[in-house]
Protein backbone atom coordinates (compact mmCIF):
# COMPACT_ATOMS: atom_id res chain seq x y z
CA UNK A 1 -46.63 -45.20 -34.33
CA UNK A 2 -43.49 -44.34 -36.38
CA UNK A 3 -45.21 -41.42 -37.79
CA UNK A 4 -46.44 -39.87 -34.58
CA UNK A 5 -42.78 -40.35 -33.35
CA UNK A 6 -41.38 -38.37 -36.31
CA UNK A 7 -43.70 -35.63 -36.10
CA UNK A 8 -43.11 -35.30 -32.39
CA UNK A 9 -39.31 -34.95 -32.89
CA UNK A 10 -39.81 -32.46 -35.48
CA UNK A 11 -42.51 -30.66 -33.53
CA UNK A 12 -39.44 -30.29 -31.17
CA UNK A 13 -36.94 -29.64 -33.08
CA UNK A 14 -39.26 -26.50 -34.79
CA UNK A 15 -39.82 -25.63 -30.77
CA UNK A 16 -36.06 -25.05 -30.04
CA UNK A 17 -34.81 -23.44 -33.10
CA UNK A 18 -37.99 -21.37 -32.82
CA UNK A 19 -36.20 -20.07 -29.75
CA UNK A 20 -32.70 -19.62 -31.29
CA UNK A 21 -33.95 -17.83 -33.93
CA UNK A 22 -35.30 -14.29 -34.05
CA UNK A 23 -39.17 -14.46 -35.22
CA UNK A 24 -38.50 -11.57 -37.73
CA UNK A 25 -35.21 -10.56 -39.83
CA UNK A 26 -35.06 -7.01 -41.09
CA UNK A 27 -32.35 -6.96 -43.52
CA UNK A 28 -31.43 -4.07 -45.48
CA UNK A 29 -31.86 -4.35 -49.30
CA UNK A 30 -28.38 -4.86 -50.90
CA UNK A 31 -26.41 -6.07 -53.85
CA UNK A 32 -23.00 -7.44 -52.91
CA UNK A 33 -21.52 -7.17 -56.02
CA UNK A 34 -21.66 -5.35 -59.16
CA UNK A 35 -25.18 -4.63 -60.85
CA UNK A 36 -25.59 -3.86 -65.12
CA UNK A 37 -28.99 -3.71 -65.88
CA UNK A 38 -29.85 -4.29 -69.65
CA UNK A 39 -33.43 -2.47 -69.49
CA UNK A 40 -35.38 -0.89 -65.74
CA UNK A 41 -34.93 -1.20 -62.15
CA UNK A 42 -37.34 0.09 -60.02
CA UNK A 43 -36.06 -0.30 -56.20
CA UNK A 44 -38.11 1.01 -53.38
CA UNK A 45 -35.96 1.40 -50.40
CA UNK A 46 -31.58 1.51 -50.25
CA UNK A 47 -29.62 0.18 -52.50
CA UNK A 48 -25.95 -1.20 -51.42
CA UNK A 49 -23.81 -1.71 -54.10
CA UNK A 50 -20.38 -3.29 -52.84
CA UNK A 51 -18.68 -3.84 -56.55
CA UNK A 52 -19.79 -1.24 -60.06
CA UNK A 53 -23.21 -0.10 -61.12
CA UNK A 54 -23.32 0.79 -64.15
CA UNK A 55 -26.33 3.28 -65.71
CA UNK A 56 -26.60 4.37 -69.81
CA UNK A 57 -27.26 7.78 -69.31
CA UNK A 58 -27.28 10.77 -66.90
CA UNK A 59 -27.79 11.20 -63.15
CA UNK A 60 -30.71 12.84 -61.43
CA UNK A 61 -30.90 12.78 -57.46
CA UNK A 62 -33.40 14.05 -55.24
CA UNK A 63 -30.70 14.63 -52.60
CA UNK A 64 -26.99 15.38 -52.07
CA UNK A 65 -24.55 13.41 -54.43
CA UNK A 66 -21.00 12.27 -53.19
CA UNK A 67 -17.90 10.73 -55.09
CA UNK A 68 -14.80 10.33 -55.14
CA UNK A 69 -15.03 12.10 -58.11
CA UNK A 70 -17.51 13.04 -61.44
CA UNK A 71 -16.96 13.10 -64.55
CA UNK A 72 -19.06 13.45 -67.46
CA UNK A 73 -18.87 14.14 -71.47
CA UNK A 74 -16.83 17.22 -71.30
CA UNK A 75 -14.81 15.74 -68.30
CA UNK A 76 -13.10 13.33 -70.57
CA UNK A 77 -16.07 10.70 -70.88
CA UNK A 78 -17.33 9.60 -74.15
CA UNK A 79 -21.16 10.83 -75.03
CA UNK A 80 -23.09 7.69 -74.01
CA UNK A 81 -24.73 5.41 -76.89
CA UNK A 82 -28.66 6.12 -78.11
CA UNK A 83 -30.44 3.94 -75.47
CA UNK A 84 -33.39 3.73 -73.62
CA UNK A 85 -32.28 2.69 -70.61
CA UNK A 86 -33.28 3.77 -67.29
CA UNK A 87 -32.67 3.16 -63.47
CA UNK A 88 -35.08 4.52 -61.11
CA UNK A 89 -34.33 4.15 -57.03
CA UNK A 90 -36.47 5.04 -54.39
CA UNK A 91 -34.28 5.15 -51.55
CA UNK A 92 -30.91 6.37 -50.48
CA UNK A 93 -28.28 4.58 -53.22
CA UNK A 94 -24.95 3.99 -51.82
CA UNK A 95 -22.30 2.53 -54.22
CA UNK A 96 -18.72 0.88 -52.57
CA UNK A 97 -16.80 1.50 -55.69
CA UNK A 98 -16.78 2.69 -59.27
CA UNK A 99 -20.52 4.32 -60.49
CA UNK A 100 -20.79 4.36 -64.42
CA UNK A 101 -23.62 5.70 -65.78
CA UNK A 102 -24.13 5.82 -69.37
CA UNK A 103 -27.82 6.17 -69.47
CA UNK A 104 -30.56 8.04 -67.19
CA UNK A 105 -30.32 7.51 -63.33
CA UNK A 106 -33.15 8.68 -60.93
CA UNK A 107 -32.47 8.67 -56.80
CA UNK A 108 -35.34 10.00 -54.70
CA UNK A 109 -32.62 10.86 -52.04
CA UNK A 110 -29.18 10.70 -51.23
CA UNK A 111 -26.61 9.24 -54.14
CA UNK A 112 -23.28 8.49 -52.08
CA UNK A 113 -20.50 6.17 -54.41
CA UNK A 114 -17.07 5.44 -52.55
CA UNK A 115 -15.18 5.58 -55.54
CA UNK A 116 -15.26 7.27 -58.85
CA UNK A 117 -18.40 8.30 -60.68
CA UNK A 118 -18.92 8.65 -64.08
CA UNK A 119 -21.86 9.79 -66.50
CA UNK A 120 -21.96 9.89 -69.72
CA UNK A 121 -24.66 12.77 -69.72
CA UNK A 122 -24.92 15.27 -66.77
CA UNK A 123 -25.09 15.20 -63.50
CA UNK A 124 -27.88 17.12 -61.87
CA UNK A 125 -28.77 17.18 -58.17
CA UNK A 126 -31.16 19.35 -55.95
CA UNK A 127 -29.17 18.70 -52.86
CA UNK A 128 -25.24 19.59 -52.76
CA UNK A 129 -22.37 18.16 -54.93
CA UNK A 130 -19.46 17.28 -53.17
CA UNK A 131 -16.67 15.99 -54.69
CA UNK A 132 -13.70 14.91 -52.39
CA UNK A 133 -10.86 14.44 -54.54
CA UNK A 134 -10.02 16.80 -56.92
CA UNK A 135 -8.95 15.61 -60.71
């Protein structure tokens, strides 16, 4: 009898947070703080950085880029170290902060970072640059 009891009450309690609750969440993919990847990401869908992502290597987007700023070897940024390393994102990639990218970065779409950005090889895009503040 205790058992039947129990699994009524939890029966009900299922039934009414069933009801306070949404049946389906669609969240946005997202990283709250900063990302350093030591090898691949592969990331189908947007990307929300809120701190630093860092990349060894240069950036390629299939969209428009926007910084603060770029900078790259001849900007002022050392030549990156001989890695391997490579990001891949299939999505818009929006950054809240500091981008550093010392390896290869690959965004099938739009590339927007809040604050600075900075590659250590170059920056290629096949939508517009635009670069808000000027060094």
């Amino acid at each position: 009898m205790p058992s039947r009891l129990l699994v009524a009450m939890m029966a009900a309690a299922q039934l009414s947070l069933g009801m306070l609750w949404p049946q389906w969440v669609e969240a946005q993919p997202s990283t709250t703080g900063s990302i350093a990847v030591g090898g691949s990401a592969h990331v189908k869908g947007p990307v929300t950085v809120q701190g630093t992502l860092s990349v060894d290597g240069s950036v390629y987007a299939a969209g428009p880029i926007t910084a603060a700023w770029f900078s790259t070897p001849g900007g002022g940024y050392p030549p990156p170290p001989p890695r391997g390393l490579l990001k891949v994102f299939h999505g818009p990639l929006t950054v809240h902060g500091t981008m550093v990218v010392h390896g290869d970065l690959h965004v099938d779409g739009p590339l927007t970072v809040t604050g600075p950005l900075e590659a250590g090889g170059g920056i290629d895009a096949s939508g517009p640059m635009v670069e808000r503040q000027a060094r």
